[in-house]
Protein backbone atom coordinates (compact mmCIF):
# COMPACT_ATOMS: atom_id res chain seq x y z
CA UNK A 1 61.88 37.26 110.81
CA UNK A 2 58.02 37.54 111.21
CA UNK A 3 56.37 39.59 113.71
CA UNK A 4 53.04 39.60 115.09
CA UNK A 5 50.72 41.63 116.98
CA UNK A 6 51.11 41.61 121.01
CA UNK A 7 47.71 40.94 122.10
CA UNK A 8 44.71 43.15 120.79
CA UNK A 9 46.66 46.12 120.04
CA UNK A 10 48.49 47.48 116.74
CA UNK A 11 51.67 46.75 118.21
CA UNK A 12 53.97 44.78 116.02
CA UNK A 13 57.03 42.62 117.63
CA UNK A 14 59.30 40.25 116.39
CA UNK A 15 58.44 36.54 117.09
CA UNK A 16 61.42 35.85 118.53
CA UNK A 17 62.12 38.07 121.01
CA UNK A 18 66.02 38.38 122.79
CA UNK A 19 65.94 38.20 126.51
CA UNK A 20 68.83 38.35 129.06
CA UNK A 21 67.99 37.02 131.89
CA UNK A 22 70.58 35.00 132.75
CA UNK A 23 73.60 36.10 130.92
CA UNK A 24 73.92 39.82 130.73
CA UNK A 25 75.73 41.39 134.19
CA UNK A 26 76.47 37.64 135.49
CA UNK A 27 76.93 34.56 132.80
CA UNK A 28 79.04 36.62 129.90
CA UNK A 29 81.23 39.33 129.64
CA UNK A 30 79.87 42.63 128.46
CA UNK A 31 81.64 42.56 125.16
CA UNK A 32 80.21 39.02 124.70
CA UNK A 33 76.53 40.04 125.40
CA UNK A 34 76.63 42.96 123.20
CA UNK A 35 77.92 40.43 120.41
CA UNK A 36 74.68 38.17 120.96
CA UNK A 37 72.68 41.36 121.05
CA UNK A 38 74.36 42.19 117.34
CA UNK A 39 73.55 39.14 116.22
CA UNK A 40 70.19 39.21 117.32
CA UNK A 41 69.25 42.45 115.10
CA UNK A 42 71.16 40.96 112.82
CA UNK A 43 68.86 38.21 112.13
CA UNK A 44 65.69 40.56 112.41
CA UNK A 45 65.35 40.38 115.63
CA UNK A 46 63.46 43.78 116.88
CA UNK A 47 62.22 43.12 120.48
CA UNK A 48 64.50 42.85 123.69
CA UNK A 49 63.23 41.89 127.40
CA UNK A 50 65.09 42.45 130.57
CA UNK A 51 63.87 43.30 133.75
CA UNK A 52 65.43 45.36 136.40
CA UNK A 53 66.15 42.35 138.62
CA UNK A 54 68.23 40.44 136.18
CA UNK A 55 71.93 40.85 137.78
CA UNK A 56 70.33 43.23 140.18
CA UNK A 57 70.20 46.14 137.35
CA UNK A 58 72.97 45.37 135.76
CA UNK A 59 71.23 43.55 132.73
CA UNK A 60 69.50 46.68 132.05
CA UNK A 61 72.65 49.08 132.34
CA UNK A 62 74.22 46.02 129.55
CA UNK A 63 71.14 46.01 127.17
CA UNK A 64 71.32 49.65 126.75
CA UNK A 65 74.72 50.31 126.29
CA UNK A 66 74.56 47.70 123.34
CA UNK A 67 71.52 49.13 121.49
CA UNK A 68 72.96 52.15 121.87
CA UNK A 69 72.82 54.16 118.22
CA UNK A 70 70.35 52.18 117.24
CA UNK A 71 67.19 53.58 115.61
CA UNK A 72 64.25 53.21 118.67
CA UNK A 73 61.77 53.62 116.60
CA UNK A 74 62.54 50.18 115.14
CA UNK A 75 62.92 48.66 117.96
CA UNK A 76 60.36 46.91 121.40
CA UNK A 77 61.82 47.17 124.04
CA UNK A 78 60.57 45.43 127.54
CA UNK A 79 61.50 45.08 131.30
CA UNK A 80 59.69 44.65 134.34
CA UNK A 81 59.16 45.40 137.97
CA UNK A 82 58.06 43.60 141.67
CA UNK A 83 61.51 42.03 142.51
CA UNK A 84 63.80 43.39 144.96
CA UNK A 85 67.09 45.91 143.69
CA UNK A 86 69.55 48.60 144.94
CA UNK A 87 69.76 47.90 148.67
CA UNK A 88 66.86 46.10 148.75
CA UNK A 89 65.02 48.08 151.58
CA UNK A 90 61.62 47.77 152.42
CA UNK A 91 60.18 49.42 149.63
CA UNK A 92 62.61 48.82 147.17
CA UNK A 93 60.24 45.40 146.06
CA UNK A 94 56.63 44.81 144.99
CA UNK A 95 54.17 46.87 143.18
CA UNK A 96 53.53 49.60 145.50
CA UNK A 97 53.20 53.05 143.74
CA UNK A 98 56.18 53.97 145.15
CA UNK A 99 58.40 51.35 143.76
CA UNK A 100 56.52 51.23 140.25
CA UNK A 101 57.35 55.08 140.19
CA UNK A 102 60.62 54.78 141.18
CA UNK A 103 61.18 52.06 138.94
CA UNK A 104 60.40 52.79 135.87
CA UNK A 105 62.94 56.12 136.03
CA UNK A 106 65.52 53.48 136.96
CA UNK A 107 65.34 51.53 133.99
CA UNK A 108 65.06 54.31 131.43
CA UNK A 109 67.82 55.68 132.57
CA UNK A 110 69.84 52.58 132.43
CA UNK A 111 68.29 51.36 128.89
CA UNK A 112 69.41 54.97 128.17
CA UNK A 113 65.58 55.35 126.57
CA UNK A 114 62.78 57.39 126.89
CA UNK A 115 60.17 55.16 127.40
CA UNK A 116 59.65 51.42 127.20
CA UNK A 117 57.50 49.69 124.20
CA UNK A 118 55.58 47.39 127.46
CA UNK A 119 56.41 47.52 131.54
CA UNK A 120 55.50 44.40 132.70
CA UNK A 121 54.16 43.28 136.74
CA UNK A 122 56.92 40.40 137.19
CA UNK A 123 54.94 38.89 139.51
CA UNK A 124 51.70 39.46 141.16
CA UNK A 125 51.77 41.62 144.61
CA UNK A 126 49.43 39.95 147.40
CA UNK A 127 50.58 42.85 149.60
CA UNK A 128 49.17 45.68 147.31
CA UNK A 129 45.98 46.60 146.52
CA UNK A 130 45.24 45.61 142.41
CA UNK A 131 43.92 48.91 142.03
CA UNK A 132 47.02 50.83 143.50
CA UNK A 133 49.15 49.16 141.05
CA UNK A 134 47.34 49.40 137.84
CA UNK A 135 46.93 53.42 138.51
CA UNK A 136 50.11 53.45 138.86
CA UNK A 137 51.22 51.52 135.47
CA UNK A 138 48.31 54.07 133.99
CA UNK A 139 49.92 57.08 134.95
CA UNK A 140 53.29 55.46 134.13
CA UNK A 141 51.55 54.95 130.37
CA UNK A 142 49.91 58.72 130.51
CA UNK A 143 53.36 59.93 131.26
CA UNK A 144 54.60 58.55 128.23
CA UNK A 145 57.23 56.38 130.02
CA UNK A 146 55.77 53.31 128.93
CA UNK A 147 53.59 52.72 125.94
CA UNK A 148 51.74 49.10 126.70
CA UNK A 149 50.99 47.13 130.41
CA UNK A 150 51.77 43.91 130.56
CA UNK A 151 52.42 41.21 133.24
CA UNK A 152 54.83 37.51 134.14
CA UNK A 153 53.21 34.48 135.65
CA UNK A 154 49.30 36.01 136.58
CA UNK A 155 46.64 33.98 136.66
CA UNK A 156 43.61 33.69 135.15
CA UNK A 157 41.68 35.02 137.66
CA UNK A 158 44.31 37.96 138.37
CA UNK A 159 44.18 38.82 134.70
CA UNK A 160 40.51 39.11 134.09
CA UNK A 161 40.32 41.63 137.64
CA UNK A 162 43.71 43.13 135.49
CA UNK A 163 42.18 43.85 131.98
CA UNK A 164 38.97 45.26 133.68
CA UNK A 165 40.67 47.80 135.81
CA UNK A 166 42.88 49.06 132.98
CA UNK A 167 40.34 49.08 130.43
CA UNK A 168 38.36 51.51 133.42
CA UNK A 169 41.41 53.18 133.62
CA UNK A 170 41.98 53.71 129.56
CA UNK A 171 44.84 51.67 129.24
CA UNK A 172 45.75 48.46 127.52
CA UNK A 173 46.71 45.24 129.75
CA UNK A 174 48.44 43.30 126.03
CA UNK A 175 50.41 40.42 127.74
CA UNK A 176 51.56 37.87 129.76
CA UNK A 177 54.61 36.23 130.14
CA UNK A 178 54.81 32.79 131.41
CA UNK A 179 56.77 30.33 131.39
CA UNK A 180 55.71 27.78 128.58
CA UNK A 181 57.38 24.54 126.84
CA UNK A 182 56.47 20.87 125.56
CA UNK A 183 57.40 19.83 128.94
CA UNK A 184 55.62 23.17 130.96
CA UNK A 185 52.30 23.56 129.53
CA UNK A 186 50.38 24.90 132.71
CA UNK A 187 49.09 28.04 131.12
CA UNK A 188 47.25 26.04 128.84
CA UNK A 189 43.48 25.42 130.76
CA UNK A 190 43.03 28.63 132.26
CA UNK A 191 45.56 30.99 131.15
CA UNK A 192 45.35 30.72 127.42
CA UNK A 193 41.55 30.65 127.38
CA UNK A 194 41.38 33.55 129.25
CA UNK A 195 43.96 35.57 127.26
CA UNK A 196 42.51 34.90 123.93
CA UNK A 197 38.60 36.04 125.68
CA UNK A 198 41.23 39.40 127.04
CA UNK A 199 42.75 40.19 124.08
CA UNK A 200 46.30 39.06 125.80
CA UNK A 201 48.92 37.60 124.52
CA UNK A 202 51.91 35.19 125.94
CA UNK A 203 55.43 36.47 125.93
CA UNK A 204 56.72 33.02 127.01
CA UNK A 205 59.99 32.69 128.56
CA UNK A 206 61.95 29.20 128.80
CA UNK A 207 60.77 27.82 125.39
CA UNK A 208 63.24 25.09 125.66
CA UNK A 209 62.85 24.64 129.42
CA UNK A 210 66.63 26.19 130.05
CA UNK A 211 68.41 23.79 127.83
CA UNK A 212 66.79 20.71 128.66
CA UNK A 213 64.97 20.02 125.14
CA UNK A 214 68.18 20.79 123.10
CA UNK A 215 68.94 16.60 124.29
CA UNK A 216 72.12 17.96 125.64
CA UNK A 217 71.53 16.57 129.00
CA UNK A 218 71.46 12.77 128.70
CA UNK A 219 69.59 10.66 131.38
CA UNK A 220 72.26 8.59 133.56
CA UNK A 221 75.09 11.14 132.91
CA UNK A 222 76.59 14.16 134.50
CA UNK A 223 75.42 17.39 133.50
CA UNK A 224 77.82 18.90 130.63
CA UNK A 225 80.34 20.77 131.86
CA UNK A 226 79.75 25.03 131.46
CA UNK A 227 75.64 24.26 131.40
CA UNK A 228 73.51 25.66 132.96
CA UNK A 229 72.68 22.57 135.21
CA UNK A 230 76.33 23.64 136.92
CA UNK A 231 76.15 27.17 137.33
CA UNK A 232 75.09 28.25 140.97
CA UNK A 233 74.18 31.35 139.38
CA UNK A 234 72.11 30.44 136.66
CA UNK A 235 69.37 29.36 137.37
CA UNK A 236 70.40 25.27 138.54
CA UNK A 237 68.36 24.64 141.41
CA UNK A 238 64.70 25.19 138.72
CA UNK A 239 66.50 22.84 136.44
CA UNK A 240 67.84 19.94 139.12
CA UNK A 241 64.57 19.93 140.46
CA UNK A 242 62.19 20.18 137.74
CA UNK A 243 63.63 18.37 134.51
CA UNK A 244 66.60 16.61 135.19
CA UNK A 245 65.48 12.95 135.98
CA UNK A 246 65.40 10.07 133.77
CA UNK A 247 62.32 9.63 133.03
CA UNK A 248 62.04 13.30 132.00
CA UNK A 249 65.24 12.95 129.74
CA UNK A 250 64.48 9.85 128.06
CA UNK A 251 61.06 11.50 127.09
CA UNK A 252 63.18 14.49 125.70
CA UNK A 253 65.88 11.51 123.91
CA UNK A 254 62.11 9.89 121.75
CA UNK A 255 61.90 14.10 120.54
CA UNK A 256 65.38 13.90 118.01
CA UNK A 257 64.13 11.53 115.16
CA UNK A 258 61.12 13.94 115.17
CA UNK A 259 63.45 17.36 114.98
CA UNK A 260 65.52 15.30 112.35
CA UNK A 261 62.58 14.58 110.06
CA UNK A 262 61.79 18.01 110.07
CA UNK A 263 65.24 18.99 109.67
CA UNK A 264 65.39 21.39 112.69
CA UNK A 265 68.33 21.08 115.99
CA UNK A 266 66.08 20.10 119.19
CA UNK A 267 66.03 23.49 119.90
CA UNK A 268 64.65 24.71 116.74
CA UNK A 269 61.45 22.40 117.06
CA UNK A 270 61.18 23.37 120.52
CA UNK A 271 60.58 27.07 119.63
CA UNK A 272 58.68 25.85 116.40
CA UNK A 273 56.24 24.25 119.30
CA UNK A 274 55.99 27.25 121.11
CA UNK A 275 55.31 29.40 118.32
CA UNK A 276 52.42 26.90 117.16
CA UNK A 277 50.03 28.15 119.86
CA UNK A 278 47.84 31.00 118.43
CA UNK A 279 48.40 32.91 121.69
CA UNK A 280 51.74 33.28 121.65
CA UNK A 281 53.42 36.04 120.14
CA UNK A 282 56.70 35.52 120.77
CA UNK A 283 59.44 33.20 122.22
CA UNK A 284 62.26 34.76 124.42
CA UNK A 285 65.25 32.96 123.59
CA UNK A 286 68.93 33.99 125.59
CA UNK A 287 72.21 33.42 124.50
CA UNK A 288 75.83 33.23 126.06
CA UNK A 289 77.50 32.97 122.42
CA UNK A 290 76.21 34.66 119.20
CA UNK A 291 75.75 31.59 116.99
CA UNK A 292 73.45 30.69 119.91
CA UNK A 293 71.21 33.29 118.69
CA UNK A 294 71.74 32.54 114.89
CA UNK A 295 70.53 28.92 115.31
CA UNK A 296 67.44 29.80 117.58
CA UNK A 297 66.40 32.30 115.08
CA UNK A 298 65.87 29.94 112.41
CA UNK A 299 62.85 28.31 114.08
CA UNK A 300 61.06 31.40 113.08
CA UNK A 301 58.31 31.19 110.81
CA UNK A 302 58.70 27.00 110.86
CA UNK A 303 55.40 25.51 111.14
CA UNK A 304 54.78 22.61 112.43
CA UNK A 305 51.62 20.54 110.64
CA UNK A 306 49.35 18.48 113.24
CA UNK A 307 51.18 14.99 112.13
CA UNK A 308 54.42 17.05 114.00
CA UNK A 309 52.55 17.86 116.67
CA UNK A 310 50.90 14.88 117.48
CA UNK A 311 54.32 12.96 117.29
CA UNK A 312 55.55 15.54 120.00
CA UNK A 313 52.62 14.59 122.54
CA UNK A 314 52.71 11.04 121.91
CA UNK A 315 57.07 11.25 122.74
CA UNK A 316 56.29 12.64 125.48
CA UNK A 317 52.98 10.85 126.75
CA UNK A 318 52.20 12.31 130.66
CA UNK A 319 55.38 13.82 131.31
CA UNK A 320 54.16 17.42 130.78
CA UNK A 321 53.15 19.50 133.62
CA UNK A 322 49.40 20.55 133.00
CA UNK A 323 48.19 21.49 136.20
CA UNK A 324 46.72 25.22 136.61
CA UNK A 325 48.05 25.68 140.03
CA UNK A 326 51.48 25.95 139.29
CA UNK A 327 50.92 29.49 137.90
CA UNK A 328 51.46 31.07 141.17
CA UNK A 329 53.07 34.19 142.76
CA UNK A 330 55.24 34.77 145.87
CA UNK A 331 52.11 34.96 148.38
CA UNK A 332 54.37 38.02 150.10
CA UNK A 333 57.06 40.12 148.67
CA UNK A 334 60.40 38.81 148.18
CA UNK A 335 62.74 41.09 150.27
């Protein structure tokens, strides 16, 4: 496993991070999930995101228990906060001070931690002033119960007036995590160009657009039975409506004699791709079984030369999304 450094700060994380979004406290069982997080240290793995949304807390309550007697000074561990939990009153969501405060003791007690490596803004809060929040995350970080800031899905714009406010405030704004694949690329004309002039980095999430670009979904066909693509609760509707067509699958179909030159699974070279941007320092990858993890680990440290990557844009021709505005938050709070 490699590991680089999370935007421009000494902070070291694997580049393959483990992230359960959509398995732990819903898709798998607990003994299952702690399994796939064994495996993941197993193959080097050192970072771990959650958030305490996923399975309305329970994802954090799961990720703890199974890194429990592990050493924490070896490991990163992130979650998040903005989204709704507990009884989902009317401060129980967004990025008041109030629910950062309260938040943050929530998930350390159910990671069963101290403090988290980075606390990230899951989404950006039209509702609350920018300055509210990011003295809260700095007295969240001078309390010692978080030791990095970082944010999901801002925009340019919302991460410049970000990293100025923190670096007023003393603290480091590191990342951003977005969602980011061969067929999502919208981060790359304003987001990336920013980040790199910020000193942030992308934690992206979805390298291989939830399944899509592992070919396992063929164009004309059903859905597999067990994927994702048939689980109410796992995130269907984003895949129905955003990658399952034809013309979208038979784009992904050109991608295998390119993975099988280079000896990867579709998946591999889809986290390979990922990991080729220079402002990306890590991939979150999920997993319902443990070999899932074992596979998607190998793509770390693959590099992919520019004859790859050109073959990869010329498979794919126009499909990819590129436009800017699709980085976007909830324009009020989801209650």
């Amino acid at each position: 496993m490699e590991h680089r450094y999370l935007g421009n700060s000494g902070l070291k994380i694997s580049e393959i991070t483990y992230g359960n979004w959509l398995t732990h406290g819903s898709q798998v069982e607990n003994d299952t999930a702690t399994k796939c997080v064994h495996a993941a240290l197993d193959a080097g793995i050192s970072t771990f995101d959650t958030a305490d949304v996923y399975a309305n807390t329970v994802a954090e309550q799961v990720l703890g228990d199974a890194l429990k007697g592990q050493r924490r000074e070896s490991l990163e561990i992130f979650t998040k906060v903005y989204f709704p939990t507990g009884p989902k009153g009317h401060n129980d969501t967004g990025l008041s001070r109030k629910h950062i405060m309260e938040s943050i003791n929530g998930s350390l007690s159910r990671l069963g931690t101290d403090y988290v490596d980075l606390y990230q803004a899951h989404r950006y809060d039209y509702e609350t002033p920018l300055e509210e929040t990011m003295q809260a995350f700095a007295d969240v970080v001078r309390t010692g119960k978080a030791l990095y800031i970082g944010v999901s899905e801002w925009n340019a714009d919302q991460l410049r007036a970000a990293h100025y406010l923190a670096r007023d405030l003393g603290i480091q704004l590191v990342s951003n995590q977005p969602q980011y694949n061969m067929l999502w690329r919208v981060i790359e004309p304003q987001v990336v160009p920013a980040s790199r002039e910020l000193g942030i980095s992308q934690v992206v999430w979805s390298p291989i657009a939830q399944g899509v670009l592992t070919g396992k979904y063929k164009p004309g066909q059903p859905a597999p039975s067990g994927s994702r693509a048939t689980d109410e609760n796992g995130g269907k509707d984003m895949i129905t409506d955003r990658y399952l067509n034809d013309e979208i699958l038979n784009g992904v179909a050109k991608l295998e004699p390119i993975a099988a030159d280079l000896g990867l699974t579709m998946a591999q070279l889809a986290i390979a791709w990922v990991l080729a941007n220079d402002n990306v320092a890590t991939a979150l990858v999920g997993a319902s079984r443990p070999e899932q993890v074992e596979s998607n680990v190998a793509a770390a440290g693959v590099k992919l030369d520019a004859e790859a990557l050109s073959r990869i844009d010329d498979a794919l021709g126009d499909l990819p999304e590129t436009n800017p505005s699709k980085t976007k938050s909830p324009p009020t709070r989801i209650v």
